[in-house]
C-alpha atoms as a PDB file:
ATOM      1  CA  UNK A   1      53.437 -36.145  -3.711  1.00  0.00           C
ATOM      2  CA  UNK A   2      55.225 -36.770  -0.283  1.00  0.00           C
ATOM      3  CA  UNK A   3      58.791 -35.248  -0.357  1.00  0.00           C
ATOM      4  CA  UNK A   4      61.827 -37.367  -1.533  1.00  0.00           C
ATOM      5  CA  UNK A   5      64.361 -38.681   0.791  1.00  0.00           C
ATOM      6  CA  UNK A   6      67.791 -38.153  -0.756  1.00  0.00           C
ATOM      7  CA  UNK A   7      70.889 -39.824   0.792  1.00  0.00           C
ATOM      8  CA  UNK A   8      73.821 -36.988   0.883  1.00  0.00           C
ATOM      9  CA  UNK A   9      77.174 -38.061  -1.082  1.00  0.00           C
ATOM     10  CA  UNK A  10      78.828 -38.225   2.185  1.00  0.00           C
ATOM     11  CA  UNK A  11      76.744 -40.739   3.484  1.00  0.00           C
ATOM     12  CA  UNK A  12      77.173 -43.411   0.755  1.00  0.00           C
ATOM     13  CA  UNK A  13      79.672 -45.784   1.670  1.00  0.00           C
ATOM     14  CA  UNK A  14      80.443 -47.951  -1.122  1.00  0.00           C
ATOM     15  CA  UNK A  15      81.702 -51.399  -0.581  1.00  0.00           C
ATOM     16  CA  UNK A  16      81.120 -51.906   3.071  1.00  0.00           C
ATOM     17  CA  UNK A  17      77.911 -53.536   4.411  1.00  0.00           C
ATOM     18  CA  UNK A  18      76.685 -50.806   6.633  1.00  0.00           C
ATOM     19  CA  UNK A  19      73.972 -52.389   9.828  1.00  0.00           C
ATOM     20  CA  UNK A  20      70.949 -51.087   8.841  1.00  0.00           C
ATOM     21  CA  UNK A  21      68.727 -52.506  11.968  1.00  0.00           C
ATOM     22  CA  UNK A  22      69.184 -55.615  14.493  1.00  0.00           C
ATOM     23  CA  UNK A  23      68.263 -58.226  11.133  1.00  0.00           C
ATOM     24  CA  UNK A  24      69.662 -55.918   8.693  1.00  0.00           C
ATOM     25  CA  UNK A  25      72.891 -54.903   6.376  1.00  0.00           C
ATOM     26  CA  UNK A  26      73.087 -53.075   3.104  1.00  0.00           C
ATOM     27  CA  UNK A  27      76.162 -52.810   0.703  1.00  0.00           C
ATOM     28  CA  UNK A  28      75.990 -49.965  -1.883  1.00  0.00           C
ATOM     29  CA  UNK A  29      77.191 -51.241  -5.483  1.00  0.00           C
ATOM     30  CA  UNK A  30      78.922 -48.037  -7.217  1.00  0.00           C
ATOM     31  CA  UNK A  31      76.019 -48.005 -10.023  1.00  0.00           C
ATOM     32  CA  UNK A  32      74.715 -44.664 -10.052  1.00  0.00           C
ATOM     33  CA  UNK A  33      72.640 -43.144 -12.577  1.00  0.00           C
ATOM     34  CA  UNK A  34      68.976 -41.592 -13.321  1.00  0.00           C
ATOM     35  CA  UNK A  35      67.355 -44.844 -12.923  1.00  0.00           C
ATOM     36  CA  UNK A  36      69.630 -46.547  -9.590  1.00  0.00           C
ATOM     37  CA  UNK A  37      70.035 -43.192  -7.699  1.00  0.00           C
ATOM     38  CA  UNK A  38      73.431 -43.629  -5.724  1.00  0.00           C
ATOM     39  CA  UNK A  39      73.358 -47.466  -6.487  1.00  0.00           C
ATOM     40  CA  UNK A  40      72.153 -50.451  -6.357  1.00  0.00           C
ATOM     41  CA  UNK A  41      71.583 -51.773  -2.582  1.00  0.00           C
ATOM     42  CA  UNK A  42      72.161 -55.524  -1.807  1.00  0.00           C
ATOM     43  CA  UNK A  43      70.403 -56.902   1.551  1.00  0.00           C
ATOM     44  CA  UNK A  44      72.063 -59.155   3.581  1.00  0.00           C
ATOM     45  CA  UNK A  45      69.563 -60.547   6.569  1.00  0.00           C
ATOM     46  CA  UNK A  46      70.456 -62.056   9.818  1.00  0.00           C
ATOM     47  CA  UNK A  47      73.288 -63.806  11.296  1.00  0.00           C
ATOM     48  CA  UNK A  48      74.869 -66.979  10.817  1.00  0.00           C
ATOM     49  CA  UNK A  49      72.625 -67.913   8.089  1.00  0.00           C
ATOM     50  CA  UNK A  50      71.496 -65.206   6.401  1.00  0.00           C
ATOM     51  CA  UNK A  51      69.176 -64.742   3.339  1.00  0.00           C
ATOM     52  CA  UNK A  52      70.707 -62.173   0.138  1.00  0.00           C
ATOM     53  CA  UNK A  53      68.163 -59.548  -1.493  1.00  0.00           C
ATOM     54  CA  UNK A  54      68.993 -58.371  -5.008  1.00  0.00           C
ATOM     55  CA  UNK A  55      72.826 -59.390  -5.388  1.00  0.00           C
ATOM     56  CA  UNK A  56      72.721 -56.792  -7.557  1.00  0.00           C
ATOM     57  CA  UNK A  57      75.118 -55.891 -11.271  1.00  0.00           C
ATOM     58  CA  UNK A  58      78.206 -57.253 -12.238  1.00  0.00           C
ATOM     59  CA  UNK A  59      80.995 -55.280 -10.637  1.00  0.00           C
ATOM     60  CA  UNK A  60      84.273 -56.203  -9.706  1.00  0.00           C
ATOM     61  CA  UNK A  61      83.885 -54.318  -6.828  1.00  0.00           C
ATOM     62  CA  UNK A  62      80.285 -54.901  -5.463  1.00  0.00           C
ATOM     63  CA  UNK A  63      81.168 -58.639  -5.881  1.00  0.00           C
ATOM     64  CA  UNK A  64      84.292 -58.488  -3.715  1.00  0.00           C
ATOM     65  CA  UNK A  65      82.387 -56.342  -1.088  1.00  0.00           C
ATOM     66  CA  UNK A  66      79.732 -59.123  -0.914  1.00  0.00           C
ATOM     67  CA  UNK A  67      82.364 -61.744  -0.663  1.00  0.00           C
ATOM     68  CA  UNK A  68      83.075 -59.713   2.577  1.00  0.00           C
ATOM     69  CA  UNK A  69      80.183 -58.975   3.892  1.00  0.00           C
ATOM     70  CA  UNK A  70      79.402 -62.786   3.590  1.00  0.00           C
ATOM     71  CA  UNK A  71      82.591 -63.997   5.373  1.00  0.00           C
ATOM     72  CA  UNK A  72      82.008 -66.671   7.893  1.00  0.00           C
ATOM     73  CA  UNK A  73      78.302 -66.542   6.918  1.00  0.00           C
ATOM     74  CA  UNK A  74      76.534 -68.967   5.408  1.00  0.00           C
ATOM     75  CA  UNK A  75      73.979 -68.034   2.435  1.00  0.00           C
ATOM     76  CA  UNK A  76      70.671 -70.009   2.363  1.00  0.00           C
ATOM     77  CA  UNK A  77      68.826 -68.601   0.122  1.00  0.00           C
ATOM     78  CA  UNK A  78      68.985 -65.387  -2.428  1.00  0.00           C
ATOM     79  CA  UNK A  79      65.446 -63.831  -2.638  1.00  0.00           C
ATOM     80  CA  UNK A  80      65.568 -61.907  -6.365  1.00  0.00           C
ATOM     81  CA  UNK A  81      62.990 -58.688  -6.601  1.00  0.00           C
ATOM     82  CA  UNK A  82      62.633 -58.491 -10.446  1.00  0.00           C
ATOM     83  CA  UNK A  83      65.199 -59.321 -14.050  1.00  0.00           C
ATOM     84  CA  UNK A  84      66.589 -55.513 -14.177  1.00  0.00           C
ATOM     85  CA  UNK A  85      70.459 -55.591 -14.909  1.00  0.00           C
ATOM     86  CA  UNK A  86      71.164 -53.923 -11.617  1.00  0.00           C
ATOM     87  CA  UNK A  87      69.468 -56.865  -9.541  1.00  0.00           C
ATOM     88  CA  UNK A  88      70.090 -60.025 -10.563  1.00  0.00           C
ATOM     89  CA  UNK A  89      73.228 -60.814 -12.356  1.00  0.00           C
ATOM     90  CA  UNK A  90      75.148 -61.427  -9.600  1.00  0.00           C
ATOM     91  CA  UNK A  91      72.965 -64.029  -8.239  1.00  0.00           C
ATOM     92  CA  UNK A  92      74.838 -66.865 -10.931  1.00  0.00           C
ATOM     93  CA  UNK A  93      77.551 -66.395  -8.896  1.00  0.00           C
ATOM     94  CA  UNK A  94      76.068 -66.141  -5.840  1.00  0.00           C
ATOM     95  CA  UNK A  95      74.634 -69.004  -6.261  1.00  0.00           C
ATOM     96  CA  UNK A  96      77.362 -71.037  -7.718  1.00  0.00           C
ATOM     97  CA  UNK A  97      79.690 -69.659  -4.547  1.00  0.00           C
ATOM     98  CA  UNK A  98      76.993 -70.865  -1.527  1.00  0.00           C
ATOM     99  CA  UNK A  99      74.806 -73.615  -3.335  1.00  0.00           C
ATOM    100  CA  UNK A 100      71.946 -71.354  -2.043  1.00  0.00           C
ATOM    101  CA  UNK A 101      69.377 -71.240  -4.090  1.00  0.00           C
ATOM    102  CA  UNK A 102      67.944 -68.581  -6.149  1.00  0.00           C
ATOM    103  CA  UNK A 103      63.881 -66.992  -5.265  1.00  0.00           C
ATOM    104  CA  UNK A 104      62.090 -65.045  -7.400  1.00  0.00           C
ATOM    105  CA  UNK A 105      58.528 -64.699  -9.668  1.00  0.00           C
ATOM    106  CA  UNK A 106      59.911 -66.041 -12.257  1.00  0.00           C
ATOM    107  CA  UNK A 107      62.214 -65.098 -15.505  1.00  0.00           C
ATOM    108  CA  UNK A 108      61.082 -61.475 -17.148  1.00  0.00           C
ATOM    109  CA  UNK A 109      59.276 -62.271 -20.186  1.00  0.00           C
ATOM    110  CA  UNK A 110      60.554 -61.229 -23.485  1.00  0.00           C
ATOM    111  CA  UNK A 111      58.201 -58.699 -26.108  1.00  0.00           C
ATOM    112  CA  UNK A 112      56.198 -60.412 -28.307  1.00  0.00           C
ATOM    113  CA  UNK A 113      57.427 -59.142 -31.905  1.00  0.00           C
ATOM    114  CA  UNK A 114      56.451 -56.113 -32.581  1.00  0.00           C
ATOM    115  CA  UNK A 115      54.858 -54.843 -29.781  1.00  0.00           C
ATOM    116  CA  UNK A 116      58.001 -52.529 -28.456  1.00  0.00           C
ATOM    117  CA  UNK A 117      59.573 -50.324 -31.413  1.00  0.00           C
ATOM    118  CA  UNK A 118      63.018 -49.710 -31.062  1.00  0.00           C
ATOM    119  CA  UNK A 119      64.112 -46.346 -31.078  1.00  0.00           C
ATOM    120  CA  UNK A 120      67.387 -44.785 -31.842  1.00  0.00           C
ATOM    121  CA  UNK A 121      69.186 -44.027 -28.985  1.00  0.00           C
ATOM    122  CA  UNK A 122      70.296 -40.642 -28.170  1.00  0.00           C
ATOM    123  CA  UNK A 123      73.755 -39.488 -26.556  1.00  0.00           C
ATOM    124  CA  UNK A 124      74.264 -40.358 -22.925  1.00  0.00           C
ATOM    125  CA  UNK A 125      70.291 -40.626 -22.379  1.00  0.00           C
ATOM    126  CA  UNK A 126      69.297 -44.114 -21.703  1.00  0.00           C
ATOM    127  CA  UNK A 127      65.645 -45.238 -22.255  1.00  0.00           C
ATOM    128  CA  UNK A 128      64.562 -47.758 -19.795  1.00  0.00           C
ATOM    129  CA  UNK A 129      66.640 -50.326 -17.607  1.00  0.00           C
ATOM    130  CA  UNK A 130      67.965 -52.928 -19.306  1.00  0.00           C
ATOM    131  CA  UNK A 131      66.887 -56.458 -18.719  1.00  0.00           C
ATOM    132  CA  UNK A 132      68.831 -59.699 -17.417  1.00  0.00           C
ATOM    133  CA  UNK A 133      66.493 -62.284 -19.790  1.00  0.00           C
ATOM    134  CA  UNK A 134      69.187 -65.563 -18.694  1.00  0.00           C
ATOM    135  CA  UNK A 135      67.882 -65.120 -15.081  1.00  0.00           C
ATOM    136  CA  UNK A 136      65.779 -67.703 -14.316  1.00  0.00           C
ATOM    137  CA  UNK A 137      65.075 -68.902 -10.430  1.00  0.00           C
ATOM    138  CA  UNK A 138      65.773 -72.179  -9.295  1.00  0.00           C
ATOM    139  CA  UNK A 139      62.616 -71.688  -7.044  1.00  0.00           C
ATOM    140  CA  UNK A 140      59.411 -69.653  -8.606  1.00  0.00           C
ATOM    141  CA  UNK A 141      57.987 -68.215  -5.635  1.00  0.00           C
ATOM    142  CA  UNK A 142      54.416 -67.281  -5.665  1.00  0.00           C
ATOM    143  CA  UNK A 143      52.225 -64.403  -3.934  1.00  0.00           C
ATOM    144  CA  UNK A 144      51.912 -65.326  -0.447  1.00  0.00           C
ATOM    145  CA  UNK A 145      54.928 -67.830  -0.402  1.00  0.00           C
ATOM    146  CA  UNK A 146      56.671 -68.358   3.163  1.00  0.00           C
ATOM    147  CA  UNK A 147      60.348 -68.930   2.935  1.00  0.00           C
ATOM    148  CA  UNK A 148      61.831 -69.838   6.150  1.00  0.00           C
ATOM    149  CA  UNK A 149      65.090 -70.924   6.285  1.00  0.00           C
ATOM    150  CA  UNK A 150      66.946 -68.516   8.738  1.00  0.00           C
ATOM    151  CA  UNK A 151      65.898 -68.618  12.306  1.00  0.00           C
ATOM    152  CA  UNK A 152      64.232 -65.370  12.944  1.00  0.00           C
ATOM    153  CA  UNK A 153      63.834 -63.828   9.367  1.00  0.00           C
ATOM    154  CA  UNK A 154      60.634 -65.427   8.140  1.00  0.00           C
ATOM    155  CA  UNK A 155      59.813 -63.788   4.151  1.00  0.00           C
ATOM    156  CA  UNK A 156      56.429 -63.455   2.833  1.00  0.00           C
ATOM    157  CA  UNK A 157      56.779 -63.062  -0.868  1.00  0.00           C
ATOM    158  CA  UNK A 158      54.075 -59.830  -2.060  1.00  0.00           C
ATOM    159  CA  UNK A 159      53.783 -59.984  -5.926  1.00  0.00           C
ATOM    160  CA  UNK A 160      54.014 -56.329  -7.087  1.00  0.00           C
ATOM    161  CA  UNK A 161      53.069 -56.444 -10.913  1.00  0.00           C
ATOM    162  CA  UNK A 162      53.907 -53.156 -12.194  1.00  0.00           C
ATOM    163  CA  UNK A 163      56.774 -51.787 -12.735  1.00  0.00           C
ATOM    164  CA  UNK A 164      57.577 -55.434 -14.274  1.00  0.00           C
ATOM    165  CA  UNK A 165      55.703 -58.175 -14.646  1.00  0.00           C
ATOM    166  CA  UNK A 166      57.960 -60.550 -12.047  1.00  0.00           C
ATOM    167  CA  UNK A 167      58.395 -57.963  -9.878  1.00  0.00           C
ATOM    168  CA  UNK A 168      58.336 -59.697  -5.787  1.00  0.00           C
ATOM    169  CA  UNK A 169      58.730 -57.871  -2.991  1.00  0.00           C
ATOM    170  CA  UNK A 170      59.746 -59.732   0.199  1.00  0.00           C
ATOM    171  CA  UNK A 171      58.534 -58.852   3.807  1.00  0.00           C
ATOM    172  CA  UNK A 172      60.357 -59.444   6.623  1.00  0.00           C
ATOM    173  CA  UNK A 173      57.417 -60.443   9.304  1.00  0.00           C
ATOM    174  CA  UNK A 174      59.833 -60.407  12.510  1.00  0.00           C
ATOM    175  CA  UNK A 175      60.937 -56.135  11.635  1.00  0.00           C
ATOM    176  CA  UNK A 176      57.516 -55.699   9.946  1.00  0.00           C
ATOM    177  CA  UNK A 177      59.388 -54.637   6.848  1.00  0.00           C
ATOM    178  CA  UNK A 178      59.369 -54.914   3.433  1.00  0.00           C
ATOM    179  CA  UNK A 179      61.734 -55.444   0.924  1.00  0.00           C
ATOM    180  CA  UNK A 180      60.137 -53.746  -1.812  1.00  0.00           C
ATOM    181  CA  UNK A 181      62.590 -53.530  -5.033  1.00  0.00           C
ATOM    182  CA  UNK A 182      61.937 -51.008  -7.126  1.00  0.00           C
ATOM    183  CA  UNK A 183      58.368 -50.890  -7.059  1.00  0.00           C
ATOM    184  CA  UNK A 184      58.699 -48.421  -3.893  1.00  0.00           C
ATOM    185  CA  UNK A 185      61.948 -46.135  -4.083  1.00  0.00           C
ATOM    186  CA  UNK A 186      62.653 -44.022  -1.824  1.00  0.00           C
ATOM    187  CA  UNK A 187      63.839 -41.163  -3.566  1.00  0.00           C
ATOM    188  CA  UNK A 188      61.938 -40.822  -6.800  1.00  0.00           C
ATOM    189  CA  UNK A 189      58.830 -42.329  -8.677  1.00  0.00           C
ATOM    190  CA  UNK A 190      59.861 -45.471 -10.508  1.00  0.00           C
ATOM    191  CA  UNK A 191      59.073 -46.235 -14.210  1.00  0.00           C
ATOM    192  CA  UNK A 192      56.705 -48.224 -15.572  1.00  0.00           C
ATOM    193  CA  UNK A 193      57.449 -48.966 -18.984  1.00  0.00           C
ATOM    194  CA  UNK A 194      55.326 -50.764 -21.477  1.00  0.00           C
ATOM    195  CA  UNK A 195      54.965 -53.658 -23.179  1.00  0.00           C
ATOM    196  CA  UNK A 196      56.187 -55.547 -20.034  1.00  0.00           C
ATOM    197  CA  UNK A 197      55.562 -52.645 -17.591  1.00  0.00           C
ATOM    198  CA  UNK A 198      51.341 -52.154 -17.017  1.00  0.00           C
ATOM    199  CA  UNK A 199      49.870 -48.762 -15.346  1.00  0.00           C
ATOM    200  CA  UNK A 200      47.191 -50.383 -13.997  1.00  0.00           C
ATOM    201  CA  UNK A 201      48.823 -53.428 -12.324  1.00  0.00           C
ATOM    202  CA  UNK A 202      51.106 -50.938 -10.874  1.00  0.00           C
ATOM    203  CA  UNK A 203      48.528 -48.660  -9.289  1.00  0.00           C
ATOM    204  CA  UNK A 204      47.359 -51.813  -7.899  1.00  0.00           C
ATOM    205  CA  UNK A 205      50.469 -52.668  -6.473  1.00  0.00           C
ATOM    206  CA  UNK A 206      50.711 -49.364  -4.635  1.00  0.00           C
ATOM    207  CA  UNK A 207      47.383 -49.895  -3.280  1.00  0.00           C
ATOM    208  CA  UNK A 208      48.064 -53.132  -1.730  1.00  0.00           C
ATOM    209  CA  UNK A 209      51.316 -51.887  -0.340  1.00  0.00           C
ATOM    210  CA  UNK A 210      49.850 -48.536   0.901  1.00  0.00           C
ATOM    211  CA  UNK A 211      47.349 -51.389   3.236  1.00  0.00           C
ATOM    212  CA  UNK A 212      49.729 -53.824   4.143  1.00  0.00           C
ATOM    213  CA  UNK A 213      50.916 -51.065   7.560  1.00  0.00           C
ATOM    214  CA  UNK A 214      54.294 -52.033   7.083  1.00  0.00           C
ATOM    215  CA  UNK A 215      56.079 -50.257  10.178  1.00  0.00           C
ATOM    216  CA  UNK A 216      59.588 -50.032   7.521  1.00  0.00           C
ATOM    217  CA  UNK A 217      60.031 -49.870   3.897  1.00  0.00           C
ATOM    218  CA  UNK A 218      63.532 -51.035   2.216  1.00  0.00           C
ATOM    219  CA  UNK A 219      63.773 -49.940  -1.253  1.00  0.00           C
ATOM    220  CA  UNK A 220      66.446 -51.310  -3.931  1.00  0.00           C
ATOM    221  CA  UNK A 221      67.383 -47.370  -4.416  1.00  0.00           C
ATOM    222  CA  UNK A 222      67.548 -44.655  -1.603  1.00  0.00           C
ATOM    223  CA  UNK A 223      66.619 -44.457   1.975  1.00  0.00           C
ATOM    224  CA  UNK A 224      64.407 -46.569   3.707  1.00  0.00           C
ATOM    225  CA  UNK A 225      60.739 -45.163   4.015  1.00  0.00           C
ATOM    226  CA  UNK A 226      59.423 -44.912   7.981  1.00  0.00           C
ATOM    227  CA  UNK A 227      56.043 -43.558   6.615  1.00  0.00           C
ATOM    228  CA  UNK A 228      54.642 -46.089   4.145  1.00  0.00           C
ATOM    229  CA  UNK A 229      51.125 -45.355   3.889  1.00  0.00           C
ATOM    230  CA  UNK A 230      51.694 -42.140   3.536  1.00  0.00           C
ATOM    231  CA  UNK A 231      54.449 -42.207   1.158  1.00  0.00           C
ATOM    232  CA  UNK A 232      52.776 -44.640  -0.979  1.00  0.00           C
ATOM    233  CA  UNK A 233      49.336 -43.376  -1.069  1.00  0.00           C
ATOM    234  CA  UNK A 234      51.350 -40.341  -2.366  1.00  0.00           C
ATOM    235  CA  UNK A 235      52.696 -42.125  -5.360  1.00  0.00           C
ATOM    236  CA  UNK A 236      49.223 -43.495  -6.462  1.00  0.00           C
ATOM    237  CA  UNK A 237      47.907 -39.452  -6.291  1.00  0.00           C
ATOM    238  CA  UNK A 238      51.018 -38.564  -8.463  1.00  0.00           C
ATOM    239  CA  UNK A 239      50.381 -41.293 -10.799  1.00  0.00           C
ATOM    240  CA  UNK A 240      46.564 -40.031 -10.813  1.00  0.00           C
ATOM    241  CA  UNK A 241      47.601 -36.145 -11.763  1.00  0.00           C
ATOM    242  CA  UNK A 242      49.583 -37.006 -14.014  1.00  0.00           C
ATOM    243  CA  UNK A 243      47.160 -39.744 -16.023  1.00  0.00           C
ATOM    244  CA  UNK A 244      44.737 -36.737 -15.784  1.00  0.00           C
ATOM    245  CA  UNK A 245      46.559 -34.672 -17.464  1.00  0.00           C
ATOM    246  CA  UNK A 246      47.377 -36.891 -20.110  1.00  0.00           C
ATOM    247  CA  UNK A 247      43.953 -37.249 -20.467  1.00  0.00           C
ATOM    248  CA  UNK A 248      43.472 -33.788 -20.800  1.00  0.00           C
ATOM    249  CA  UNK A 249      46.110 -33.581 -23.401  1.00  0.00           C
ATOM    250  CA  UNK A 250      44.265 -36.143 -25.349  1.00  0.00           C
ATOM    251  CA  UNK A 251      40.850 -34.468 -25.231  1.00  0.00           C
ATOM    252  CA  UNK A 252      42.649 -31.441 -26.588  1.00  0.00           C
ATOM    253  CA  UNK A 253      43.408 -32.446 -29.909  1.00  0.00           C
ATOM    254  CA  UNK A 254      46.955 -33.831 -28.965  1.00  0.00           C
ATOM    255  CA  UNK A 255      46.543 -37.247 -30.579  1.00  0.00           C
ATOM    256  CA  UNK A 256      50.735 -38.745 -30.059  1.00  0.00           C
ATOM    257  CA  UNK A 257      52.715 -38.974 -27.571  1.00  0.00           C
ATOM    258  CA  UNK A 258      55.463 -36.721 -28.675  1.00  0.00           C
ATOM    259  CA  UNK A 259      52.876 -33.836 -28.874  1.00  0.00           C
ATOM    260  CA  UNK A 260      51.505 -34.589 -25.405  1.00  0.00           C
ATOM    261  CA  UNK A 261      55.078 -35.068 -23.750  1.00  0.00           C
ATOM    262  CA  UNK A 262      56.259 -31.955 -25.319  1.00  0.00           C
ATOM    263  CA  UNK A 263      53.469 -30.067 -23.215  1.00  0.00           C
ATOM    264  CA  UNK A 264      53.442 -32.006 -19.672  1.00  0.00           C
ATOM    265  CA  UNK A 265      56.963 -32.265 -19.646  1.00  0.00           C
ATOM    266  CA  UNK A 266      57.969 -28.652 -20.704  1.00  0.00           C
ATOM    267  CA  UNK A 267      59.943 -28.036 -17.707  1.00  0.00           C
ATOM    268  CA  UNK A 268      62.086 -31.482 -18.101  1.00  0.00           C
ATOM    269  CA  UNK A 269      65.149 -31.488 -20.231  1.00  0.00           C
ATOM    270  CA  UNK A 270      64.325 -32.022 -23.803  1.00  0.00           C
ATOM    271  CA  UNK A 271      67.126 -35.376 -24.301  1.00  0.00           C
ATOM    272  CA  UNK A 272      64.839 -36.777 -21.260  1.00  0.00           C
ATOM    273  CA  UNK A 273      61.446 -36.706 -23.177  1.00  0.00           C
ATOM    274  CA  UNK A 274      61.833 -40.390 -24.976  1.00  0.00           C
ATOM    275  CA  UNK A 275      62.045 -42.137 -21.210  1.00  0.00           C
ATOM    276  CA  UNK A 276      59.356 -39.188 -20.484  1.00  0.00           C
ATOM    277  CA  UNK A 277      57.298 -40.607 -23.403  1.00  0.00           C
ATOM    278  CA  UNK A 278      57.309 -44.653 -22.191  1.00  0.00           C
ATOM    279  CA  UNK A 279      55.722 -43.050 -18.864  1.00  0.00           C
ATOM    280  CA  UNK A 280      52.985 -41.425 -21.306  1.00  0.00           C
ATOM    281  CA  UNK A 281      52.650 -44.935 -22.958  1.00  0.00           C
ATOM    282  CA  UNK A 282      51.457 -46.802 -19.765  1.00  0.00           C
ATOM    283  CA  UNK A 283      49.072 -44.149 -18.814  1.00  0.00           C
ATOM    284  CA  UNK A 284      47.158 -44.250 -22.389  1.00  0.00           C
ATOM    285  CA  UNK A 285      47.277 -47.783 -22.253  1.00  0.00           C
ATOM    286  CA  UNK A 286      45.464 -47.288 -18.530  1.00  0.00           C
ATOM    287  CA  UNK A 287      43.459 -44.756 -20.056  1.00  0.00           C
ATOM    288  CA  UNK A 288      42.518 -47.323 -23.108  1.00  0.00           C
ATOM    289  CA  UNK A 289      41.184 -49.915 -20.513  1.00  0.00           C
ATOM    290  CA  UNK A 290      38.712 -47.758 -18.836  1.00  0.00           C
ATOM    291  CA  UNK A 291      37.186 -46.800 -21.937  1.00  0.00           C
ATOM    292  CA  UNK A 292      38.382 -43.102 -21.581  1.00  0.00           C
ATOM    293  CA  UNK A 293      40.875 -43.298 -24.703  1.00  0.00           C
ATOM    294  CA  UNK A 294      40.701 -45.098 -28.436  1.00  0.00           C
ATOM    295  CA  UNK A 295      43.743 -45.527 -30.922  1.00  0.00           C
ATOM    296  CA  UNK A 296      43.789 -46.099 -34.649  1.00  0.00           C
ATOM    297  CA  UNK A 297      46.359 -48.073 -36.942  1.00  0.00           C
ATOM    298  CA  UNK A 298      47.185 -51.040 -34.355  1.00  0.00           C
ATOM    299  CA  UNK A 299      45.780 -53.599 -32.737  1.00  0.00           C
ATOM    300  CA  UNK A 300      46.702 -52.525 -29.028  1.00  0.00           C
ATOM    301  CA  UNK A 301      48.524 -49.180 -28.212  1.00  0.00           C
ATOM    302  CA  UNK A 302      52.021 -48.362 -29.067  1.00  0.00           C
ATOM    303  CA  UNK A 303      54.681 -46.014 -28.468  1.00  0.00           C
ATOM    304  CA  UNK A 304      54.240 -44.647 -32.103  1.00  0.00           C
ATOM    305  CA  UNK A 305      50.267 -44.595 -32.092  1.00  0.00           C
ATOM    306  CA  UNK A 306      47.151 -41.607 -32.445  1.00  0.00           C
ATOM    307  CA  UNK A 307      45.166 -41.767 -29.839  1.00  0.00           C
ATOM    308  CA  UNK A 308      41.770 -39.743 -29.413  1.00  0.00           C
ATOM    309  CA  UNK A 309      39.169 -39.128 -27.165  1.00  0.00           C
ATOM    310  CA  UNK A 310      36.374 -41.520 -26.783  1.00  0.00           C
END
């Protein structure tokens, strides 16, 4: 796939909101880890009256750098990408600071019973993002929705099903740029992790982004991406290998995911292979809906299924 972009240590600037183009600032919450890369990045958007992307986790810190940031401005609306703990907390109090209100899809959905077993967790190794279930927008916003209440920053929302179900990206028509969460990051692929999480919706996604010839892409984590279609139509080939070769792994006699994770992720540390293993989910559950896989014991596949060639 196309190279990563990684931002250097030096360059991260936490708590400041750095001008990113003419319409554009970015403050840094100090978040990092495997799944945020050096943090979580908030969007401010014009002047004046300006519009807030992804307010991002509850920190001390990244609050009181937003409060500056925002000084003298005034807040008309906060545009939410998706319910991960790193994007939308802050919005309550956003909200409850500005009276702006609050944009997204809609609240993340909670599992049905039994459709996500929960594992033991190991040391230090978290499985998946966790999930801010008490956000819920005071606007749903669907695909295609304008919102235009800054002069000069007119957002499209771009439903991005994948990676979540809720998941919105935003574009920016006047920098021909888009907003796009963490369904594009910019320095890593991003997980897609069952039940909520759906391998095909997300290759989908990708596809529509890879067309949309956005000149500018602003991810959630990591640097912004100059070459879209390339980059993108990158990530839908890596996504493609590697469902092949789970596929592969299936058609030789490796029938759970363990056993197939243990071979296509020999290289990756061994505490890494549960998160490893919700990747391997999504792609058999892909693989199930074209007809290319079956499963026994369940009535849709799980994370602790036997799958087998069909």
């Amino acid at each position: 796939m196309a190279a990563p972009t990684f931002l250097p240590l030096d360059d991260v600037r936490y708590g400041t909101a750095e001008q990113m183009s003419p319409l554009i600032r970015r403050v840094i919450a100090e978040n990092p880890s495997k799944f945020t890369y050096r943090g979580t990045g908030t969007y401010v958007v014009g002047h004046g009256d300006v519009v807030v992307i992804d307010p991002g986790p509850r920190l001390d810190a990244h609050r009181e750098a937003l409060e500056a940031a925002l000084e003298g401005e005034r807040v008309r609306a906060i545009l939410v990408t998706h319910c991960h703990s790193d994007h939308s907390p802050l919005a309550a109090w956003l909200r409850e600071q500005t009276g702006a209100p609050t944009i997204a899809f809609g609240p993340h959905p909670r599992p049905a019973p039994g459709t996500d077993p929960i594992e033991p967790p190991d040391d230090d190794v978290e499985i998946e993002e966790s999930t801010d279930y008490d956000f819920r927008p005071d606007v749903a916003a669907a695909d295609g929705d304008v919102i235009d209440v800054v002069p000069g920053a007119t957002f499209t929302a771009v439903h991005t099903p994948g990676h979540t179900s809720n998941h919105m990206c935003w574009a920016l028509g006047e920098e021909s740029a888009l907003f796009t969460g963490d369904h594009v990051m910019g320095w890593s692929t991003t997980v897609v992790s069952p039940p909520d999480g759906d391998m095909a919706a997300y290759i989908d996604s990708l596809r529509r982004v890879a067309g949309r010839n956005d000149t500018v892409l602003w991810p959630t984590h990591g640097p912004p991406r100059r070459d879209a279609e390339t980059y993108v139509t990158a990530l839908i080939e890596h996504r493609l290998e590697r469902e092949r070769g789970v596929l592969a792994q299936v058609r030789a006699g490796r029938s759970t995911i363990p056993e197939i994770v243990e071979v296509l992720y020999a290289d990756v540390r061994a505490e890494l292979h549960k998160p490893a293993g919700r990747s391997v989910w999504a792609h058999l559950e892909h693989l199930v809906d074209q007809g290319l896989v079956g499963f026994d014991g369940a009535d849709r596949p799980m994370l602790d299924g036997t799958y087998r060639p069909c």
